[in-house]
C-alpha atoms as a PDB file:
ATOM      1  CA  UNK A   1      10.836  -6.530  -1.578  1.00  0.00           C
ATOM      2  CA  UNK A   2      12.919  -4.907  -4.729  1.00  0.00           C
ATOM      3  CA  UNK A   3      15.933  -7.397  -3.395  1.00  0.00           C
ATOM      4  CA  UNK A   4      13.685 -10.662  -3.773  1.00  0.00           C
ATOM      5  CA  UNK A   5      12.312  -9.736  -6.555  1.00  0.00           C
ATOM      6  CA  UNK A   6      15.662  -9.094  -8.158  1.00  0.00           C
ATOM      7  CA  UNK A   7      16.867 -12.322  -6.847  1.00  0.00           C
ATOM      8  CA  UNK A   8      14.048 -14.839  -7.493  1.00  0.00           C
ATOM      9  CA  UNK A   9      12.662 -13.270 -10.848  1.00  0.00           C
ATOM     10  CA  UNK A  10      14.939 -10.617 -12.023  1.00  0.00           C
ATOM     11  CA  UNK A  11      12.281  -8.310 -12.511  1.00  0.00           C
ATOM     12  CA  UNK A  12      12.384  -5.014 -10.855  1.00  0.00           C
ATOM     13  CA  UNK A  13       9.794  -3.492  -8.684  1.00  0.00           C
ATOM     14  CA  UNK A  14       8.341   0.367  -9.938  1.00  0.00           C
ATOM     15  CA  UNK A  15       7.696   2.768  -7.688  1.00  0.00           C
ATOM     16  CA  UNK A  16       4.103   2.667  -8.104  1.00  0.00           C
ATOM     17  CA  UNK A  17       3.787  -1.113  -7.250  1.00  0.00           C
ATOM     18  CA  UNK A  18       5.469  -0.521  -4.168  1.00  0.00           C
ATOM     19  CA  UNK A  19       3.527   2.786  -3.454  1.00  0.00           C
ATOM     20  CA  UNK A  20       0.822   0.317  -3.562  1.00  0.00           C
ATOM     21  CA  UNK A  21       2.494  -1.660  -0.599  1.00  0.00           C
ATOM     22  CA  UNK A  22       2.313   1.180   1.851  1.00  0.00           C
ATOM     23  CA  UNK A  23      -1.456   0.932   3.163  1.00  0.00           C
ATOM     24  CA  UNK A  24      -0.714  -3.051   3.384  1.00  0.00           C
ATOM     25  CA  UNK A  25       2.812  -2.567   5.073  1.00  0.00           C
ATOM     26  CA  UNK A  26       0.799  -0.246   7.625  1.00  0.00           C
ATOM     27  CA  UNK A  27      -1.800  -2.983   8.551  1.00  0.00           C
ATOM     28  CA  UNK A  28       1.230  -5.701   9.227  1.00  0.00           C
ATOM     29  CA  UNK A  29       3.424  -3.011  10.715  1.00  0.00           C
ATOM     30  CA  UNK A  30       1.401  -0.931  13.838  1.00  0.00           C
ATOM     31  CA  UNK A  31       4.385   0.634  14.126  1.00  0.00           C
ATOM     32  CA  UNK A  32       3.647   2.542  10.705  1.00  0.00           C
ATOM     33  CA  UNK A  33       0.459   3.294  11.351  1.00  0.00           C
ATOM     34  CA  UNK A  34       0.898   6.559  13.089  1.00  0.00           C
ATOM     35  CA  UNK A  35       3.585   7.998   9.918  1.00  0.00           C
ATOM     36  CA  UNK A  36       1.555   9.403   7.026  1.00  0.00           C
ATOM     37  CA  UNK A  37       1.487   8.236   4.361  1.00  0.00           C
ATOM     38  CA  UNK A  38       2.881  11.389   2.112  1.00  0.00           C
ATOM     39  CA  UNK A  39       5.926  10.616   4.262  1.00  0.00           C
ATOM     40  CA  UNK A  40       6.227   7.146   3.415  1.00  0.00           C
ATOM     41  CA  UNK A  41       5.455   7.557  -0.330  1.00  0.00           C
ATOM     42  CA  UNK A  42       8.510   9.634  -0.020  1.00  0.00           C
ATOM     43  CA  UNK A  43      11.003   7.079   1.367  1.00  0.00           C
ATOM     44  CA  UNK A  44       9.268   4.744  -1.145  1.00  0.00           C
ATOM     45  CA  UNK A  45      10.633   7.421  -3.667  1.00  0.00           C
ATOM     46  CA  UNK A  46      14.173   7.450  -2.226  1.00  0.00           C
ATOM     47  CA  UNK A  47      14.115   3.677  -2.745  1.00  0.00           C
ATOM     48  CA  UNK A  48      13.046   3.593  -5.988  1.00  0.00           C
ATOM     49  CA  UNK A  49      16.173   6.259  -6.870  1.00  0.00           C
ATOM     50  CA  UNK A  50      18.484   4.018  -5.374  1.00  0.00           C
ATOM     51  CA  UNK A  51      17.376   0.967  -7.283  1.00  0.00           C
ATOM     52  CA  UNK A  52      17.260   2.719 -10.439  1.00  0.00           C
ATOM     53  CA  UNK A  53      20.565   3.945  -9.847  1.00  0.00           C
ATOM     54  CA  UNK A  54      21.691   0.345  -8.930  1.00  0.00           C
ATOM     55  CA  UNK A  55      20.079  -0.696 -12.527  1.00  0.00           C
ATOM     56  CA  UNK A  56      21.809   1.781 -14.215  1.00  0.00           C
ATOM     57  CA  UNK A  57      25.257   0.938 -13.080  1.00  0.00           C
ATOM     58  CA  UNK A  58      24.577  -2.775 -13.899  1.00  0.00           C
ATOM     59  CA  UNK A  59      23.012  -2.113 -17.097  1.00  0.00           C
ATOM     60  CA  UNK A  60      26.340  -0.210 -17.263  1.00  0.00           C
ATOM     61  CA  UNK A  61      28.894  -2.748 -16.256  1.00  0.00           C
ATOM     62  CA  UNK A  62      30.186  -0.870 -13.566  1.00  0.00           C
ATOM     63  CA  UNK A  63      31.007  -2.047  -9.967  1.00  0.00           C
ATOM     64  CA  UNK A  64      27.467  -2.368  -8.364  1.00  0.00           C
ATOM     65  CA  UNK A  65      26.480  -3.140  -5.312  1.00  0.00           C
ATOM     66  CA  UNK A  66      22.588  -3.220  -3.683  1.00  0.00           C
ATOM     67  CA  UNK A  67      21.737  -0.394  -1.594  1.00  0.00           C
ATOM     68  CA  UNK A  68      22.528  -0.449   1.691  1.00  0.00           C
ATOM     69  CA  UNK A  69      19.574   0.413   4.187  1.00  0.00           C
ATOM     70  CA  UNK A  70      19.841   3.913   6.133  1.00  0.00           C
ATOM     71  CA  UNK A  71      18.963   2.893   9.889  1.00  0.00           C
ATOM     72  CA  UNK A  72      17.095   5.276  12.309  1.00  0.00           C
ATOM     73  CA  UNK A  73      18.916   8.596  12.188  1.00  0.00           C
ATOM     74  CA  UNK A  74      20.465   8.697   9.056  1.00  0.00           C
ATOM     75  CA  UNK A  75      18.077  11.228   7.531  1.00  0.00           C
ATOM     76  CA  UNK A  76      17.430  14.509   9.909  1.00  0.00           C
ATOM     77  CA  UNK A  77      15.023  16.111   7.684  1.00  0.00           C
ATOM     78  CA  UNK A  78      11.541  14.780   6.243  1.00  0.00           C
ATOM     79  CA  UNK A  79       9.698  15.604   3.447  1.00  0.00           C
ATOM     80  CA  UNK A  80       5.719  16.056   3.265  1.00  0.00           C
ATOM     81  CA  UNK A  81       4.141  17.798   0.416  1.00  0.00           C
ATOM     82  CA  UNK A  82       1.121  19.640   1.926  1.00  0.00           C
ATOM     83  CA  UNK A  83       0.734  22.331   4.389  1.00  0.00           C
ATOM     84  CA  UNK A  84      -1.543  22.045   7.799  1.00  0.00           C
ATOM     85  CA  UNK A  85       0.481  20.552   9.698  1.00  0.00           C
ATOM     86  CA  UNK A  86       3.010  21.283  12.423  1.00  0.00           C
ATOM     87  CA  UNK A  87       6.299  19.659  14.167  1.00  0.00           C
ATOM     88  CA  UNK A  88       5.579  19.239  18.032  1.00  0.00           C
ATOM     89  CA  UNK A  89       7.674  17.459  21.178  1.00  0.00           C
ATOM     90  CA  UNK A  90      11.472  17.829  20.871  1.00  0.00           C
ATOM     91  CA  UNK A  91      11.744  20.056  17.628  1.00  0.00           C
ATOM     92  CA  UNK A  92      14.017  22.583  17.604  1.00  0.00           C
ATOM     93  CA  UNK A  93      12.137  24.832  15.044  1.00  0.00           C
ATOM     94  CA  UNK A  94       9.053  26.542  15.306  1.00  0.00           C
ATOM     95  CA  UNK A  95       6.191  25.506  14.076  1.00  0.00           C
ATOM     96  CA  UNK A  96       5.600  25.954   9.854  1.00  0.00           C
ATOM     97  CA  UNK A  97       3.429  28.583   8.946  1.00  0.00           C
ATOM     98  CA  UNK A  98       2.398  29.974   5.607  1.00  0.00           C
ATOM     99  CA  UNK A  99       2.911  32.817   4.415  1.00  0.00           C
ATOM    100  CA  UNK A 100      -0.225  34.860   2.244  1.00  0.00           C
END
């Protein structure tokens, strides 16, 4: 989405706008449906890093390139921002629990 953008208007896309995205992406995606959506707002983040690091370096003059996606695997941790909730099946860590 940033890419086309980039390309067709050269505008870029904010990380809100594509925040916005996520509950559509999850209706034409079933695969998404199951991932929060904490967890996706986070890779939406990670995106919107990367692009404004890509900016930066044009803005810049410097040797740019788009960034590259990260396929299945790349990442071994995830990142949700509320508690309640546990990591089940093939973990190798016991489940998170908070401390009083």
């Amino acid at each position: 989405m940033r890419k086309d953008a980039w390309e067709q208007e050269q505008r870029s896309i904010s990380y809100y706008e594509s925040k916005r995205q996520i509950p559509i992406w999850k209706k034409e995606h079933p695969e998404l449906s199951p991932v929060y959506s904490q967890v996706l707002q986070d890779d939406s983040k990670r995106v919107d890093l990367a692009s404004k690091a890509f900016f930066r370096r044009v803005k810049a003059g410097g040797e740019s390139r788009y960034p590259r996606f990260k396929g299945k695997g790349r990442y071994d941790s995830i990142t949700y921002p509320q508690s309640g909730f546990h990591l089940n099946d093939a973990c190798r860590y016991a489940p998170l629990r908070i401390k009083d």
